[in-house]
Protein backbone atom coordinates (compact mmCIF):
# COMPACT_ATOMS: atom_id res chain seq x y z
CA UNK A 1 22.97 -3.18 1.96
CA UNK A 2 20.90 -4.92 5.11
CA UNK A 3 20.20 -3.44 8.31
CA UNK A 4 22.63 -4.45 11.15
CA UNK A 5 21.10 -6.36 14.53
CA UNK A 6 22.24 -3.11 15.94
CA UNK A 7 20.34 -0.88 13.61
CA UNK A 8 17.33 -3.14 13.46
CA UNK A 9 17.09 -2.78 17.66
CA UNK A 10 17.62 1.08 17.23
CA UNK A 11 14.87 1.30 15.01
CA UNK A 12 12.66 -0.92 16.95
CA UNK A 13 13.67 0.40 20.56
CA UNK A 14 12.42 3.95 18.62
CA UNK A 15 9.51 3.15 16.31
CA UNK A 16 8.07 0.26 18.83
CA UNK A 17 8.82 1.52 22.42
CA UNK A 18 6.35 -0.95 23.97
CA UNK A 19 7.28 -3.92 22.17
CA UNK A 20 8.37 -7.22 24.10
CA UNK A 21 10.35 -8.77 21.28
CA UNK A 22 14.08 -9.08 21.35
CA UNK A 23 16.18 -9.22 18.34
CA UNK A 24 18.10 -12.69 18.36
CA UNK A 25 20.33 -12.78 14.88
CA UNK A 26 20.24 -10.71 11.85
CA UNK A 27 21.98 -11.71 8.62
CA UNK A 28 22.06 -13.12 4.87
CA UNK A 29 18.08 -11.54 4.35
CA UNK A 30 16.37 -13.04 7.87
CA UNK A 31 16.11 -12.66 11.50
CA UNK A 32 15.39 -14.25 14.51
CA UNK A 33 13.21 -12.52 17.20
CA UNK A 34 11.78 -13.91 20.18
CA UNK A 35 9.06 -12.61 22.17
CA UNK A 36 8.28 -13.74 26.00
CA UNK A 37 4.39 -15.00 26.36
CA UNK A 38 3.04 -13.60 29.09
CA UNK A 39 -0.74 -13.26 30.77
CA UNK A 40 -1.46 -10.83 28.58
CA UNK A 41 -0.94 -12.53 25.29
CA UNK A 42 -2.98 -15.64 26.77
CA UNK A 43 -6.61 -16.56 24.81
CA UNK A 44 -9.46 -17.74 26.32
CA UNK A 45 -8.58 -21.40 28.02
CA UNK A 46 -5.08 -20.29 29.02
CA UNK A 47 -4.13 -20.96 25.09
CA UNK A 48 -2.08 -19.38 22.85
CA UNK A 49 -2.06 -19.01 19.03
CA UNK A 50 0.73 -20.29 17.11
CA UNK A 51 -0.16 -18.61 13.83
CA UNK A 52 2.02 -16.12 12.49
């Protein structure tokens, strides 16, 4: 049985308090998240990695 999105943003809301990524669609064994860039995530030259 898979997680719902609702369970999956319970669990992360209470295991990852201080994360920034949001929960998009969950189904059929994947998920979409997305996760606002902000100053903080930037690398030197204003650059940001696109590795997972």
């Amino acid at each position: 049985m898979s997680a719902t999105k609702e369970e999956i943003v319970a669990f992360m809301a209470l295991e990852f308090p201080q994360t920034k990524c949001v929960i998009e669609s969950v189904g059929d064994n994947r998920s979409t998240l997305s996760h606002d860039i902000g100053i903080n995530e930037l690398r030197p030259g204003g650059t940001v990695s696109d590795q997972y």
